[in-house]
Protein backbone atom coordinates (compact mmCIF):
# COMPACT_ATOMS: atom_id res chain seq x y z
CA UNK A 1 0.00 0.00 0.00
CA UNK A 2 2.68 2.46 0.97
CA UNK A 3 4.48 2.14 -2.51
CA UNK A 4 0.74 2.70 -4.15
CA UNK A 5 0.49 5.96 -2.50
CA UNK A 6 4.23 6.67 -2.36
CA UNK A 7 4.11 9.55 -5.01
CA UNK A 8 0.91 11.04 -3.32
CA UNK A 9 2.02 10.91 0.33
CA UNK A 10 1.13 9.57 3.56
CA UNK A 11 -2.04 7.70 4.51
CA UNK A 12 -2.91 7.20 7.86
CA UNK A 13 -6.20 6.04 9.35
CA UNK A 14 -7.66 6.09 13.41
CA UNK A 15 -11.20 5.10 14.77
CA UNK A 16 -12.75 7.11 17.50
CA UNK A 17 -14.12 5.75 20.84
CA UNK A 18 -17.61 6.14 19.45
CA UNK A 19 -16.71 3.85 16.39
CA UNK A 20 -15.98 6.97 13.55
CA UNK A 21 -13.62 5.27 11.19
CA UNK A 22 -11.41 8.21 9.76
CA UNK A 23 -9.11 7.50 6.66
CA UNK A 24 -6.84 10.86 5.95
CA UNK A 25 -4.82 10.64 2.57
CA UNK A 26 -2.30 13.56 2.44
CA UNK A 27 -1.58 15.44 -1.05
CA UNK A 28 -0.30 18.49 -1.40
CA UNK A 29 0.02 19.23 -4.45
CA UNK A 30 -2.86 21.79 -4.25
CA UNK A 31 -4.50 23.60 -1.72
CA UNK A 32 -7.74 21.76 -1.74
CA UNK A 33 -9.10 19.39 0.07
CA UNK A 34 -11.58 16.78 -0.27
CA UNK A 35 -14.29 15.18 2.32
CA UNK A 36 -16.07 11.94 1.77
CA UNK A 37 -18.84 11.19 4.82
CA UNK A 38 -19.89 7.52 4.12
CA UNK A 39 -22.73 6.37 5.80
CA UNK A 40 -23.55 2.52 5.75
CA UNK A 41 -27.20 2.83 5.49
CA UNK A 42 -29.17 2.38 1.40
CA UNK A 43 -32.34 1.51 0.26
CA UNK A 44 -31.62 -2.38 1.13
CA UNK A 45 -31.55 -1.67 4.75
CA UNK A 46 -35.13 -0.20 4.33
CA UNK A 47 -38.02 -2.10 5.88
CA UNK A 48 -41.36 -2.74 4.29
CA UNK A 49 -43.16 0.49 4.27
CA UNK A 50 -40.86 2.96 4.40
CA UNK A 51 -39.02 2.39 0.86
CA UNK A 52 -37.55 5.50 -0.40
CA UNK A 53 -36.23 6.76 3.25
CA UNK A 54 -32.59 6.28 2.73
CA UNK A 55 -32.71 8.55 -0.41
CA UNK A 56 -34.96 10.75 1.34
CA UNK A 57 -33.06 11.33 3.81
CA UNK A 58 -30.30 12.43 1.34
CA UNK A 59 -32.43 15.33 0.63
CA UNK A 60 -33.55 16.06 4.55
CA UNK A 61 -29.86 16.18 6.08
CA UNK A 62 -29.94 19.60 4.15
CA UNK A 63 -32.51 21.05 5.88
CA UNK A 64 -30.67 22.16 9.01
CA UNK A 65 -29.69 22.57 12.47
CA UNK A 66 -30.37 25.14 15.36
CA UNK A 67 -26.35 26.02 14.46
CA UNK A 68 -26.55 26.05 10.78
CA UNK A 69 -30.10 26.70 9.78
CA UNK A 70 -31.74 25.76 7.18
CA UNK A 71 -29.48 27.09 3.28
CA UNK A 72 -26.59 27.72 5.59
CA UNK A 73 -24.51 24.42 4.66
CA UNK A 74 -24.57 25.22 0.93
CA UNK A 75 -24.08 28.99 1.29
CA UNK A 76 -21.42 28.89 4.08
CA UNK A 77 -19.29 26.40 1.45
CA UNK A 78 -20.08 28.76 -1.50
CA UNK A 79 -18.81 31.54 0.67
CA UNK A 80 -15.36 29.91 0.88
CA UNK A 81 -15.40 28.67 -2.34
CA UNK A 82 -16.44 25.18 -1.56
CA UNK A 83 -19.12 22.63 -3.28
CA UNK A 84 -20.84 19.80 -2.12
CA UNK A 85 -22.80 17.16 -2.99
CA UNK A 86 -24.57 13.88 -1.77
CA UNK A 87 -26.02 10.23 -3.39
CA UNK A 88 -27.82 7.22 -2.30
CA UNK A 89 -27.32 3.82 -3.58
CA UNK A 90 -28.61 0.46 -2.56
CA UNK A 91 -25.64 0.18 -0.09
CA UNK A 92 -24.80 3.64 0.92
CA UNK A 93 -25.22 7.19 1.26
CA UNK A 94 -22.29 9.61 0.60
CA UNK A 95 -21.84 13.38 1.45
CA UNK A 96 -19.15 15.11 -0.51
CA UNK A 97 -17.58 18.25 -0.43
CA UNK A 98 -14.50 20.26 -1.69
CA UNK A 99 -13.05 23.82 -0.27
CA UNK A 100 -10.06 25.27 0.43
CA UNK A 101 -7.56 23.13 2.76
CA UNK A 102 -8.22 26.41 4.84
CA UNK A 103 -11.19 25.79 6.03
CA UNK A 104 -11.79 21.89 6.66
CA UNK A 105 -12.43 23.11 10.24
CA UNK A 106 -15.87 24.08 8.62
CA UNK A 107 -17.01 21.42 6.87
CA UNK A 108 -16.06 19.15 9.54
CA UNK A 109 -18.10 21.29 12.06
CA UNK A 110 -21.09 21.13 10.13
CA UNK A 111 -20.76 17.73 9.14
CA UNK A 112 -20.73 16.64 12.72
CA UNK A 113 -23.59 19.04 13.43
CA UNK A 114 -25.91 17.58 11.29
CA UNK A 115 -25.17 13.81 12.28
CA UNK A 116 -26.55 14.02 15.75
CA UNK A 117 -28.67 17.21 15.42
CA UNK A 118 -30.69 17.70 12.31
CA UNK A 119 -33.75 19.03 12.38
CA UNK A 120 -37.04 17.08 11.32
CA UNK A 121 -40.41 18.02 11.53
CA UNK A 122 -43.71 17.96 9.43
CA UNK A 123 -43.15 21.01 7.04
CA UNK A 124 -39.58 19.51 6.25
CA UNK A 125 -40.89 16.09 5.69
CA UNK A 126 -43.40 17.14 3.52
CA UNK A 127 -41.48 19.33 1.58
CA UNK A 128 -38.76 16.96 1.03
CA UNK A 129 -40.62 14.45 -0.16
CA UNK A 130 -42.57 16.20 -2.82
CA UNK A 131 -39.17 17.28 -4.02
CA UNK A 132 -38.57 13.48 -4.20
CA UNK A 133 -42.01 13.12 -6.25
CA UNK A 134 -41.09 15.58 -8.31
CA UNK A 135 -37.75 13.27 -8.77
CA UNK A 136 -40.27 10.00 -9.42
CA UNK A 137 -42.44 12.00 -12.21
CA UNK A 138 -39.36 12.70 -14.01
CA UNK A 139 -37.45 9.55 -14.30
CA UNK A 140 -41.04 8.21 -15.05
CA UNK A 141 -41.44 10.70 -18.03
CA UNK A 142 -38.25 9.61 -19.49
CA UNK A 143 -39.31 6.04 -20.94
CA UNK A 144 -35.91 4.13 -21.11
CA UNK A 145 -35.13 5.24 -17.34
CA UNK A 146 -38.27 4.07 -16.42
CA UNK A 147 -37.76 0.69 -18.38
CA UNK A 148 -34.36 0.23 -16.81
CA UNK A 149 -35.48 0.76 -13.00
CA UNK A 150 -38.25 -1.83 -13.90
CA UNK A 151 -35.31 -4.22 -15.20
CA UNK A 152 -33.38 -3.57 -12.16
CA UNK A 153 -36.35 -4.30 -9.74
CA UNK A 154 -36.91 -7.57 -11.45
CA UNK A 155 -32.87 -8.59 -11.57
CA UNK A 156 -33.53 -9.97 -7.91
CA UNK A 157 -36.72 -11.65 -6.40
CA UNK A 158 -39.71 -9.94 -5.28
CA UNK A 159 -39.53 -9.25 -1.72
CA UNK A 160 -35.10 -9.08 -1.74
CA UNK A 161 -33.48 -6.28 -0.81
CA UNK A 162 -32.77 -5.22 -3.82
CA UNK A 163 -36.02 -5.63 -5.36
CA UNK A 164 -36.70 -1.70 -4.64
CA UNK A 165 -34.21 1.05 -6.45
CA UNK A 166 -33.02 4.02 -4.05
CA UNK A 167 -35.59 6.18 -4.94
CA UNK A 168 -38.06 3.65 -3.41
CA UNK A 169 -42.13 3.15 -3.60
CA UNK A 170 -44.07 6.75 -3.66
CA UNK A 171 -47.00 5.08 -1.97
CA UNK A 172 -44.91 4.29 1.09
CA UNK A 173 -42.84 6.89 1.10
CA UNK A 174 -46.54 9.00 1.30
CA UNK A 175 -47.22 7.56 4.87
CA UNK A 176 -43.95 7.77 6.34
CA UNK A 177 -44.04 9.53 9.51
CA UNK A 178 -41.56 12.13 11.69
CA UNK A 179 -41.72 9.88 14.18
CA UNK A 180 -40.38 6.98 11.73
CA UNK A 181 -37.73 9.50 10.33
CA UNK A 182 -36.63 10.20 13.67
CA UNK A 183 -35.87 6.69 14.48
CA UNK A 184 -33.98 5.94 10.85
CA UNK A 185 -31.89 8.90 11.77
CA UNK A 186 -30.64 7.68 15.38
CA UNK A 187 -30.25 4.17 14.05
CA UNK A 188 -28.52 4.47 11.18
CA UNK A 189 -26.75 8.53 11.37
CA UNK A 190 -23.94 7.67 13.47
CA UNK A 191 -20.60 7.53 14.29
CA UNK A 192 -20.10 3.76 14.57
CA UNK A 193 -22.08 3.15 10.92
CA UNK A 194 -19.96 5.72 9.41
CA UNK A 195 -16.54 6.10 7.62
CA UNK A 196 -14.59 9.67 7.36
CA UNK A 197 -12.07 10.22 4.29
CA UNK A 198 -10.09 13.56 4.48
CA UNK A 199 -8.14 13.50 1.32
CA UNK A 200 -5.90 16.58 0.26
CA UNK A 201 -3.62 19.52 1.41
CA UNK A 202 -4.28 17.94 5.11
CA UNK A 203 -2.21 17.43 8.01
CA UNK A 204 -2.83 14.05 10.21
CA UNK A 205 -2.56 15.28 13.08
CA UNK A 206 -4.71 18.57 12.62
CA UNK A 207 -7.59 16.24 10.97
CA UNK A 208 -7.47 14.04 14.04
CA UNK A 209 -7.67 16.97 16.83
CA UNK A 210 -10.99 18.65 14.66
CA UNK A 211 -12.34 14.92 14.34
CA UNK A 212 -12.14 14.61 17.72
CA UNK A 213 -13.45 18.04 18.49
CA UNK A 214 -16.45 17.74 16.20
CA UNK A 215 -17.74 13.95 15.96
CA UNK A 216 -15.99 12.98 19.30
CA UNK A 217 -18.86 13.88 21.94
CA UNK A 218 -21.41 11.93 19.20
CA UNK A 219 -22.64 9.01 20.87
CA UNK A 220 -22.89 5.71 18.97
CA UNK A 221 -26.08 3.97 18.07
CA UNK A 222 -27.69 1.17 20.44
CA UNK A 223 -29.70 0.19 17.61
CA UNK A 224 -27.87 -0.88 14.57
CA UNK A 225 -29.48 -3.91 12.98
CA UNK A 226 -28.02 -6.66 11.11
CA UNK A 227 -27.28 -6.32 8.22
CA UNK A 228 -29.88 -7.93 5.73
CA UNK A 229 -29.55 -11.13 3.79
CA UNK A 230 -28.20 -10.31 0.32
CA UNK A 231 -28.11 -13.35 -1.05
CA UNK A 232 -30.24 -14.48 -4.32
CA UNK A 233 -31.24 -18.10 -4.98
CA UNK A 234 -30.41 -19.62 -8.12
CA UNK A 235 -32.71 -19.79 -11.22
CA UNK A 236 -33.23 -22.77 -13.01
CA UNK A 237 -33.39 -20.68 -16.98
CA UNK A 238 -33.34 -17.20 -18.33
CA UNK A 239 -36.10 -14.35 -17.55
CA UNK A 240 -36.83 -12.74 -21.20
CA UNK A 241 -39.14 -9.21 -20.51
CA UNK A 242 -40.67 -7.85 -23.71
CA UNK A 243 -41.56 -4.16 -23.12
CA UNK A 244 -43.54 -1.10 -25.65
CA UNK A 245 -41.77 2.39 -24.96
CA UNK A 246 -42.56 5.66 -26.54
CA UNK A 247 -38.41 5.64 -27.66
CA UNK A 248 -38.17 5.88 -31.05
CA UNK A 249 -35.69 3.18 -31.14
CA UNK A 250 -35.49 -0.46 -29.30
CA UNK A 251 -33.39 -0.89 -27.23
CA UNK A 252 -32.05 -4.83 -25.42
CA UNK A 253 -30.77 -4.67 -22.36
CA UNK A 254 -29.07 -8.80 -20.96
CA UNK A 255 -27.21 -8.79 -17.70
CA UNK A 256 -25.59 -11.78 -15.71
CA UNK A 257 -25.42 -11.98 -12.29
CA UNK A 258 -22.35 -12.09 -10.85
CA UNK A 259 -20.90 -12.03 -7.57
CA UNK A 260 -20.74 -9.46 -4.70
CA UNK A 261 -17.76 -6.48 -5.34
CA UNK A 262 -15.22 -7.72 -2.88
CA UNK A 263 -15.41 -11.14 -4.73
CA UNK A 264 -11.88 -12.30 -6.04
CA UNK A 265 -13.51 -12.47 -9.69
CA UNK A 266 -14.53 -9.00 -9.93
CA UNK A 267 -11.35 -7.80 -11.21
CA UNK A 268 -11.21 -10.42 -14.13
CA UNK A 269 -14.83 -9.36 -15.39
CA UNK A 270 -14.14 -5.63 -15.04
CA UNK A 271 -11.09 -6.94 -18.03
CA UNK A 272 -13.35 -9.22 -19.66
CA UNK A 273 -16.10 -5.75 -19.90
CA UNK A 274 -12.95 -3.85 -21.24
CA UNK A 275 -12.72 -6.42 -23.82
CA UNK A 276 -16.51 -6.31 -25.09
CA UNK A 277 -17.00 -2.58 -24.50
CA UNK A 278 -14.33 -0.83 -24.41
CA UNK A 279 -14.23 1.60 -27.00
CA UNK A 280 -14.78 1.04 -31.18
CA UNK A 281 -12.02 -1.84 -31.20
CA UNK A 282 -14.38 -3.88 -28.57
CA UNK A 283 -16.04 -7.35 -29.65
CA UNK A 284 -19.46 -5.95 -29.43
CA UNK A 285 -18.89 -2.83 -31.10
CA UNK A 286 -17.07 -5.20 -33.78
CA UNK A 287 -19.24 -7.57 -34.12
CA UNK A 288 -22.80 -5.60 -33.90
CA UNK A 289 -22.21 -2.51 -35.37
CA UNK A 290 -19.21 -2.85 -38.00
CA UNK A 291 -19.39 -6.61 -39.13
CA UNK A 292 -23.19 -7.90 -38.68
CA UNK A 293 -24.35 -3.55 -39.42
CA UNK A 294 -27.14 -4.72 -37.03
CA UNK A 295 -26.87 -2.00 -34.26
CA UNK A 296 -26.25 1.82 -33.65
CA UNK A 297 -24.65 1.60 -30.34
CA UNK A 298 -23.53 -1.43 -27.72
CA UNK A 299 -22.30 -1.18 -24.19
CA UNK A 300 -21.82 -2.56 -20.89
CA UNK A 301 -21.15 -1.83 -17.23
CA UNK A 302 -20.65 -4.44 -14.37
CA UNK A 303 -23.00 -2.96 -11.62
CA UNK A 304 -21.16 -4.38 -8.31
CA UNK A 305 -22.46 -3.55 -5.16
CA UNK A 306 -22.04 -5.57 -1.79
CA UNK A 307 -24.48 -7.71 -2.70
CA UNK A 308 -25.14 -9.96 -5.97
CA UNK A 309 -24.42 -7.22 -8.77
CA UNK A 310 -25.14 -7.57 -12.90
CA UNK A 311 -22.74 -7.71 -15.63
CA UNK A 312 -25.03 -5.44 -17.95
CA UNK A 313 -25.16 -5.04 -21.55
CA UNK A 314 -27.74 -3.22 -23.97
CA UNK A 315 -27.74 -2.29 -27.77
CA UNK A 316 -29.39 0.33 -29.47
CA UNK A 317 -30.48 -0.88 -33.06
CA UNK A 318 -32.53 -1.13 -36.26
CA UNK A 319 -36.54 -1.41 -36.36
CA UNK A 320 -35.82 -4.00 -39.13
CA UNK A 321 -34.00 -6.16 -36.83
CA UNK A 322 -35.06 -9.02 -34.44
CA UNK A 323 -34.55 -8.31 -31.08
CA UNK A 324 -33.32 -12.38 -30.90
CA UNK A 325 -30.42 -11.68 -33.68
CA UNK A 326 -29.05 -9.06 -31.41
CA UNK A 327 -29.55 -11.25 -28.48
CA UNK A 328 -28.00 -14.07 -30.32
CA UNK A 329 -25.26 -12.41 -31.60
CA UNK A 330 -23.85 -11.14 -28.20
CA UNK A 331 -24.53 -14.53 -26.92
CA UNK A 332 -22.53 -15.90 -29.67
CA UNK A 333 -19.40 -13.59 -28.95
CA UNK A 334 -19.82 -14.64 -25.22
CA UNK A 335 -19.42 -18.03 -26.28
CA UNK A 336 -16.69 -17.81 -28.25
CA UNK A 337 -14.74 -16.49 -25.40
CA UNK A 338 -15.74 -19.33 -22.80
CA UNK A 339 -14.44 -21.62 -25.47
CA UNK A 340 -11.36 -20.35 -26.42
CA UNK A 341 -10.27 -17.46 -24.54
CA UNK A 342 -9.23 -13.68 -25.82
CA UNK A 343 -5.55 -12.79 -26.97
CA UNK A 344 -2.95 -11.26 -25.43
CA UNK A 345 -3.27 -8.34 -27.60
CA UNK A 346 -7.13 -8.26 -26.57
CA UNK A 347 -5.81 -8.46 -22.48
CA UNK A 348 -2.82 -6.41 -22.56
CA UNK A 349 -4.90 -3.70 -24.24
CA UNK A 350 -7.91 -3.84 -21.61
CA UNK A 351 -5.45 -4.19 -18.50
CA UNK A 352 -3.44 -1.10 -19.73
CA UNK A 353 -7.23 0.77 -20.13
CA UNK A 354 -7.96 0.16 -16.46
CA UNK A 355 -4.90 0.10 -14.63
CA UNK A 356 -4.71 3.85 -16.58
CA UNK A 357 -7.84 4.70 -15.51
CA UNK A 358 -6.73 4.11 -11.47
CA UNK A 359 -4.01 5.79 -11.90
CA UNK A 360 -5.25 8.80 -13.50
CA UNK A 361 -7.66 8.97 -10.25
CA UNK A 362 -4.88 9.13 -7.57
CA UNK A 363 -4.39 12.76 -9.06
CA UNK A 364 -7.52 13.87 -7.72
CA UNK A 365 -8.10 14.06 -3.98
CA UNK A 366 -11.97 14.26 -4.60
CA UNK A 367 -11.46 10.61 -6.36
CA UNK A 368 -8.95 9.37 -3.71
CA UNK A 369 -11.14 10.17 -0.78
CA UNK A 370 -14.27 8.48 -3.11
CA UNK A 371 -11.91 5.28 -3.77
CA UNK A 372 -10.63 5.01 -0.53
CA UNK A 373 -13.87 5.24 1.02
CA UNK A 374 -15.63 3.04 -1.18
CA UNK A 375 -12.61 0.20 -0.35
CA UNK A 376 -13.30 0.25 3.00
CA UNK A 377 -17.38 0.07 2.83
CA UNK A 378 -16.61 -2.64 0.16
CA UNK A 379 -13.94 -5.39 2.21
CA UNK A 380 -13.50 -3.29 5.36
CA UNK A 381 -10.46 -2.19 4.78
CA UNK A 382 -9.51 0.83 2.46
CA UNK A 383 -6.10 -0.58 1.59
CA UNK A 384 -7.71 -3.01 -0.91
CA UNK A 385 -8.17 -0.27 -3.19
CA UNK A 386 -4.21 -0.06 -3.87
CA UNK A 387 -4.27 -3.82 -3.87
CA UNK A 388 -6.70 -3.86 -6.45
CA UNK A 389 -4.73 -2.21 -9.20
CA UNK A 390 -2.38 -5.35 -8.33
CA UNK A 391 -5.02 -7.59 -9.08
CA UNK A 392 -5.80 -6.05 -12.37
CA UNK A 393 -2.38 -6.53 -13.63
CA UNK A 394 -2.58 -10.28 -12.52
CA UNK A 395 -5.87 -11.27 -14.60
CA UNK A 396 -5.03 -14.13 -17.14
CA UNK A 397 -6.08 -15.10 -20.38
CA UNK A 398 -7.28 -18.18 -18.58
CA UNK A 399 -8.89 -16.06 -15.64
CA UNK A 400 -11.28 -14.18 -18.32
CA UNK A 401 -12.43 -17.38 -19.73
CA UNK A 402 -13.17 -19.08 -16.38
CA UNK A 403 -15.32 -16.50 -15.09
CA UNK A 404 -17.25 -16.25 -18.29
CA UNK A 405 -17.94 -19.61 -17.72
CA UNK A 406 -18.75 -19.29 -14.19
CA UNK A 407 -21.50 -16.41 -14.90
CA UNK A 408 -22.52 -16.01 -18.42
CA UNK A 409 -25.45 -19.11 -18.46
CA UNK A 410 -28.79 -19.17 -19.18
CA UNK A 411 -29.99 -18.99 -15.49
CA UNK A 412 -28.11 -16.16 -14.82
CA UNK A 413 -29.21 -14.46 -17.66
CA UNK A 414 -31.96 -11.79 -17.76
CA UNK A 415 -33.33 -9.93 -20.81
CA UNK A 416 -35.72 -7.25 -21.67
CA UNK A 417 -36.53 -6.59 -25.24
CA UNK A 418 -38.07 -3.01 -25.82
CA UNK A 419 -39.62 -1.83 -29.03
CA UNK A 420 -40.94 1.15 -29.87
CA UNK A 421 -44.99 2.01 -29.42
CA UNK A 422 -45.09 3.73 -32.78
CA UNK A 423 -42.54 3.31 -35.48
CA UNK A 424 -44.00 5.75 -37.81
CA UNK A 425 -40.55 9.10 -38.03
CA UNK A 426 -38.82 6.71 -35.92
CA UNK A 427 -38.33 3.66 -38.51
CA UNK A 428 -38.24 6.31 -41.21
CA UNK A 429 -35.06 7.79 -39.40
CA UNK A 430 -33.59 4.70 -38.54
CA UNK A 431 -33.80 3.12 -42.40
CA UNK A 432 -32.10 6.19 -43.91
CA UNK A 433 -29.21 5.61 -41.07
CA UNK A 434 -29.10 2.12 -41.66
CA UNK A 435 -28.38 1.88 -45.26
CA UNK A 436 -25.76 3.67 -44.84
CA UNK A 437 -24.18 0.83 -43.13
CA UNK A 438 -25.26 -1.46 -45.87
């Protein structure tokens, strides 16, 4: 770890008697500094009736204190020069912000300030959560978001923890009380389910004094439950979804469950995703859009969270084509490579992409403090993250074509076909573009 970080600088880490976990990455290189406030509460640690909370509460912890009332966080950090930000996820939800090394004393005081002393009442609930309807009516309006949420609901069975995105159930979130908001925010809005990165022009022992200061007299929770059972039985074939959308264009999303993101494989399908995606020279861009002329546009993401995750794919192409040619054709290049492999061209090329892309984030503190942070919600332990850019460089030829055994199988597979509700300007559009391929 120490020769990972040797060009940045020191990184040192201490846990306060109340169970704060603070991680404090020193780089000087410019007077800015960089806070990361990770709390281990998302939308899979909501309860029936109350989904949407987590990411509600995203929204509510800017509402104010007695000390810093209600528009002072943003405008005392604008003030200074500072920015901020915040997001909720199934696993976690993150405060961010970025200021002058000057004046971490401030952030650091408010931050603190608002973990054991917000302020939550009716006209703030209410509020809040019409700007989160407001949210809900326009990812609805947008009919490929709305499509993709649905796909991600249905990636896990009804009833898992998963089975809800962040931004959770309006219905519920409609009869959630203060009273229930007050209880989420002393369970899960402390010290001991939290983790503090300081990344930046910052000296250790100045971060530990104000973290003591500040989060020190915060008592821990009594009430932390368990964490919930992430775990998602196996399938015995495929689930195929065949959707109408008001996009012009279909669309196929397929995507593979594969394991949770501490999982010794992950690092071998983030390559093997390099090697399908990554850029025009990929298979799938290859294969779909230059040597079959059946798509527009192919990509893919692994989605890894602590929990199962997906290995997802979708392409964008003609109303002439079948939705089961494109299907069949990314299929087919999956294949190929559980039977025989990739090159070494085809690896070197995909570890050099992503060993690149870590690199290029230890020059930012605001992506240090994000990485380190997210190592040590991830294995429990932010030194992993320098230990993954190890493991990248150590994925085989034979490690790509194991795991794409392991995961890409018909009962791991989900698919959702969407074609368009009217093809009328649409197919018109997308003929003239496609013979142009032909």
């Amino acid at each position: 770890m120490a020769a990972i970080f040797a060009e940045e600088g020191d990184i040192s880490d201490f846990t306060l008697q109340n169970g704060l976990k603070v991680i404090v990455m020193e780089k000087h290189a410019v007077p800015v500094v960089s806070i990361n406030l990770w709390y281990d509460v998302g939308s899979h640690d909501e309860w029936d009736g109350i989904r949407g909370t987590a990411h509600l509460f995203e929204h509510m912890m800017f509402r104010g204190t007695e000390s810093v009332p209600d528009g002072d966080f943003d405008r005392l950090l604008d003030a200074v020069g500072g920015d901020n930000n915040a997001s909720t996820s199934d696993d976690h939800t993150i405060y961010y912000e970025r200021l002058p090394a000057g004046e971490l004393e401030l952030v650091l005081k408010m931050e603190a300030d608002r973990m054991e002393n917000l302020i939550l009442n009716q006209e703030i609930l209410d509020t809040e959560r019409e700007v989160v309807h407001e949210e809900e009516r326009q990812r609805s309006a947008n009919p490929i978001q709305k499509l993709i949420l649905k796909y991600l609901r249905n990636s896990v069975p009804k009833g898992h923890p998963y089975a809800e995105t962040p931004i959770g159930i309006m219905e519920q979130l409609d009869t959630v009380s203060v009273e229930t908001c007050q209880t989420f925010y002393k369970m899960f809005y402390a010290p001991n389910n939290a983790v503090l990165v300081i990344a930046g022009d910052v000296h250790p022992q100045n971060a530990k004094e104000l973290t003591e200061i500040y989060f020190g007299p915060i008592p821990p929770s009594l009430d932390l439950p368990k964490n919930p059972d992430l775990s998602v039985p196996e399938r015995e074939d495929k689930i195929t979804l065949l959707e109408k959308s008001s996009f012009d264009i279909p669309v196929t999303f397929m995507g593979y469950q594969i394991p949770p993101a501490k999982h010794e494989d992950i690092q071998a399908l983030e390559v093997l995703n390099s090697i399908l995606s990554g850029g025009e020279s990929s298979r799938l861009h290859q294969r779909l859009v230059r040597k079959d002329k059946i798509a527009l546009f192919s990509a893919g993401q692994p989605m890894t969270r602590q929990g199962p995750g997906l290995f997802l794919y979708f392409a964008i192409y003609f109303p002439h084509i079948k939705p089961k040619k494109i299907e069949a054709a990314i299929i087919d290049e999956l294949n190929q490579i559980k039977q025989n492999g990739v090159s070494d061209k085809e690896l070197i090329k995909a570890r050099k992409q992503l060993l690149a892309s870590k690199i290029f984030q230890r020059y930012s503190a605001s992506s240090l403090a994000n990485s380190l942070g997210n190592a040590e919600m991830i294995y429990g332990d932010y030194r992993e993250y320098g230990k993954e850019i190890e493991r990248f460089s150590n994925v085989s030829s034979k490690d790509i074509q194991r795991v794409a055994n392991s995961y890409f199988n018909d009962s791991n597979l989900m698919v959702m076909h969407i074609s368009p509700e009217n093809l009328g300007f649409g197919k018109k559009l997308m003929m003239r573009i496609a013979s142009l391929f032909m």
